[in-house]
C-alpha atoms as a PDB file:
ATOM      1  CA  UNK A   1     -11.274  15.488  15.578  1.00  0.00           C
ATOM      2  CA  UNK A   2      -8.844  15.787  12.411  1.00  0.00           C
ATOM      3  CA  UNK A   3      -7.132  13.168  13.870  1.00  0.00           C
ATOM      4  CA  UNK A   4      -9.895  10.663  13.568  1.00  0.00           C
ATOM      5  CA  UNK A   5     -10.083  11.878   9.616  1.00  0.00           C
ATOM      6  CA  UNK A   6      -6.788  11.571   8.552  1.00  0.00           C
ATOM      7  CA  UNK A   7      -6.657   8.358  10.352  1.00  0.00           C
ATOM      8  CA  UNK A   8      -9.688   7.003   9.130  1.00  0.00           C
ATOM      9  CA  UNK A   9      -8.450   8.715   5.356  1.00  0.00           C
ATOM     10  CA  UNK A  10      -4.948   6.175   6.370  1.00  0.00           C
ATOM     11  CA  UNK A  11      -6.953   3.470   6.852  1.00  0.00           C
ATOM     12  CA  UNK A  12      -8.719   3.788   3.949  1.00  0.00           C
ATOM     13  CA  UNK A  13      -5.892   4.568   1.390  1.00  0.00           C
ATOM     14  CA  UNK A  14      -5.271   2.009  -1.087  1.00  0.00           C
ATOM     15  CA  UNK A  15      -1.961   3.594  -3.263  1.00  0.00           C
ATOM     16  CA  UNK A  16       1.126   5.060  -1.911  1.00  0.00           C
ATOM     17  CA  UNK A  17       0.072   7.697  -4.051  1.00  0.00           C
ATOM     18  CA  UNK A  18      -2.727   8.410  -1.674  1.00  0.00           C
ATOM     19  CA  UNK A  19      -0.738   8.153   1.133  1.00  0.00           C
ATOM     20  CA  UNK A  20       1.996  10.893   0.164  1.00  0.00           C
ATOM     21  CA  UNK A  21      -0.952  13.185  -0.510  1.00  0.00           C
ATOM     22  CA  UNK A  22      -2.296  12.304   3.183  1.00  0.00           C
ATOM     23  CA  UNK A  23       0.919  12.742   4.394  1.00  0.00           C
ATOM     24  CA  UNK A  24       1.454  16.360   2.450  1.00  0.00           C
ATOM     25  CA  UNK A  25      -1.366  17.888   4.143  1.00  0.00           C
ATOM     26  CA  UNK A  26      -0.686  16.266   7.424  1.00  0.00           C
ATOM     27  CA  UNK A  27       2.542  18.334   7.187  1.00  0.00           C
ATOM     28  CA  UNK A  28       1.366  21.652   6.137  1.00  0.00           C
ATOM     29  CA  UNK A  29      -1.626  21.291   8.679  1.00  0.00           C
ATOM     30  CA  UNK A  30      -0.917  23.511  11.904  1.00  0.00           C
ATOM     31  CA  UNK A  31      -3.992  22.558  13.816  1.00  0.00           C
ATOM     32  CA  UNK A  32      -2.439  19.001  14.137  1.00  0.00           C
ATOM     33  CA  UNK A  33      -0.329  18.286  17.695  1.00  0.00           C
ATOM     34  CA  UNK A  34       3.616  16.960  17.036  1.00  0.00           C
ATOM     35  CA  UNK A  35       2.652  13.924  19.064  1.00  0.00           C
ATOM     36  CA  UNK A  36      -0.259  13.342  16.668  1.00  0.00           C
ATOM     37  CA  UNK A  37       1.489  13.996  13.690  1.00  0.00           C
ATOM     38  CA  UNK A  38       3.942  11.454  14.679  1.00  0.00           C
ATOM     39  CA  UNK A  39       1.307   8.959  15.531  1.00  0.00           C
ATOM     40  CA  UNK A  40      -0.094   9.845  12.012  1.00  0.00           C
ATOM     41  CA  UNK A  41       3.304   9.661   9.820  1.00  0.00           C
ATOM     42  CA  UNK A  42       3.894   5.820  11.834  1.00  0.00           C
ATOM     43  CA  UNK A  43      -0.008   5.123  11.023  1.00  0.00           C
ATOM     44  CA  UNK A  44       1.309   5.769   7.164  1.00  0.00           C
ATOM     45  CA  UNK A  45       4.756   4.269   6.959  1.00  0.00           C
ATOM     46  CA  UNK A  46       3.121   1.181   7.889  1.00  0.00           C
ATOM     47  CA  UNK A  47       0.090   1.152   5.795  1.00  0.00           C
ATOM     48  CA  UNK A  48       2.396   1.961   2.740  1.00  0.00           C
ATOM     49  CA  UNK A  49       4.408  -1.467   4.138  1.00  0.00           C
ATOM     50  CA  UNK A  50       1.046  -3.175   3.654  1.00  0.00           C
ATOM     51  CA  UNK A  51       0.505  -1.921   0.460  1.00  0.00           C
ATOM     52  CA  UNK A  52       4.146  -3.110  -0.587  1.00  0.00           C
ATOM     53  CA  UNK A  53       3.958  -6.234   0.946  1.00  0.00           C
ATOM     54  CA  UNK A  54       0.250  -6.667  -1.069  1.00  0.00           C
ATOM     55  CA  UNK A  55       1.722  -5.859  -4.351  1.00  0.00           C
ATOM     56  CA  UNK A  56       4.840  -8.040  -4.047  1.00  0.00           C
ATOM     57  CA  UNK A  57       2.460 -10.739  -3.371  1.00  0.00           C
ATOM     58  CA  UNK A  58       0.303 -10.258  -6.319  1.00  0.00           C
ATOM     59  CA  UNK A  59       3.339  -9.721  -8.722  1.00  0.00           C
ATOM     60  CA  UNK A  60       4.599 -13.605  -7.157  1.00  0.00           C
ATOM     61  CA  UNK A  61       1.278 -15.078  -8.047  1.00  0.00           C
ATOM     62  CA  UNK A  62       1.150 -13.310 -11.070  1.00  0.00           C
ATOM     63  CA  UNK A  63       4.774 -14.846 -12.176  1.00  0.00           C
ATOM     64  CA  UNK A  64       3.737 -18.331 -10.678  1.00  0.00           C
ATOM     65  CA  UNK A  65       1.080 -18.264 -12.865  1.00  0.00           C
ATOM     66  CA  UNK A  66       2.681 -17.323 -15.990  1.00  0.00           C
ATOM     67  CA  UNK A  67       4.940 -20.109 -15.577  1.00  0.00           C
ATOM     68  CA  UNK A  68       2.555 -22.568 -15.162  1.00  0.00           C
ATOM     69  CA  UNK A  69       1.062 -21.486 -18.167  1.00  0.00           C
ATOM     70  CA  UNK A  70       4.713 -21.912 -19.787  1.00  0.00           C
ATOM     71  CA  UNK A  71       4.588 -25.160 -18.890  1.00  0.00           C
ATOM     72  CA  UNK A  72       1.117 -26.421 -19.608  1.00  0.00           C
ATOM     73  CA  UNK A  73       2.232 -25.107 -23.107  1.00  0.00           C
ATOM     74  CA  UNK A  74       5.569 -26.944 -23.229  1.00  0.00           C
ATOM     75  CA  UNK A  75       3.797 -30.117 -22.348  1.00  0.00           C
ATOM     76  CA  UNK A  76       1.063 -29.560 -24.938  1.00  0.00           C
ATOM     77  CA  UNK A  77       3.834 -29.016 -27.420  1.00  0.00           C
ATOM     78  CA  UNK A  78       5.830 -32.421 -26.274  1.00  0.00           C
ATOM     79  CA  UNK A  79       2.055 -34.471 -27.088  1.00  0.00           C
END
């Protein structure tokens, strides 16, 4: 049973914030099994990839965007 809630609180995460915190009490939880805690800990190393990966793609947008503002400016400048 508290596997099913920490993984559904994993799958819901949306910070690595969140996910350290799930990850503390996973830790100082006795009543979880060792082969469910490392289920749990893989379950959060890769959600926290996803996370990464999500932010690294806004941040590109984000900076493609700003330079296509540059420009749009530069050519407005050159009329």
């Amino acid at each position: 049973m508290l596997f099913i809630e920490y993984k559904r609180k994993i799958n819901t995460a949306t910070t690595l914030k969140e996910l350290d915190k799930i990850l503390d009490d996973l830790e100082l939880d006795e009543d979880i099994s060792d082969n469910e805690l490392y289920n749990l800990k893989k379950m959060i190393n890769t959600k926290k990839l996803e996370i990464k990966s999500d932010q690294i793609k806004k941040d590109f947008k984000t900076k493609e965007k700003k330079e296509e503002e540059e420009k749009k400016q530069e050519i407005e400048m050159d009329i």
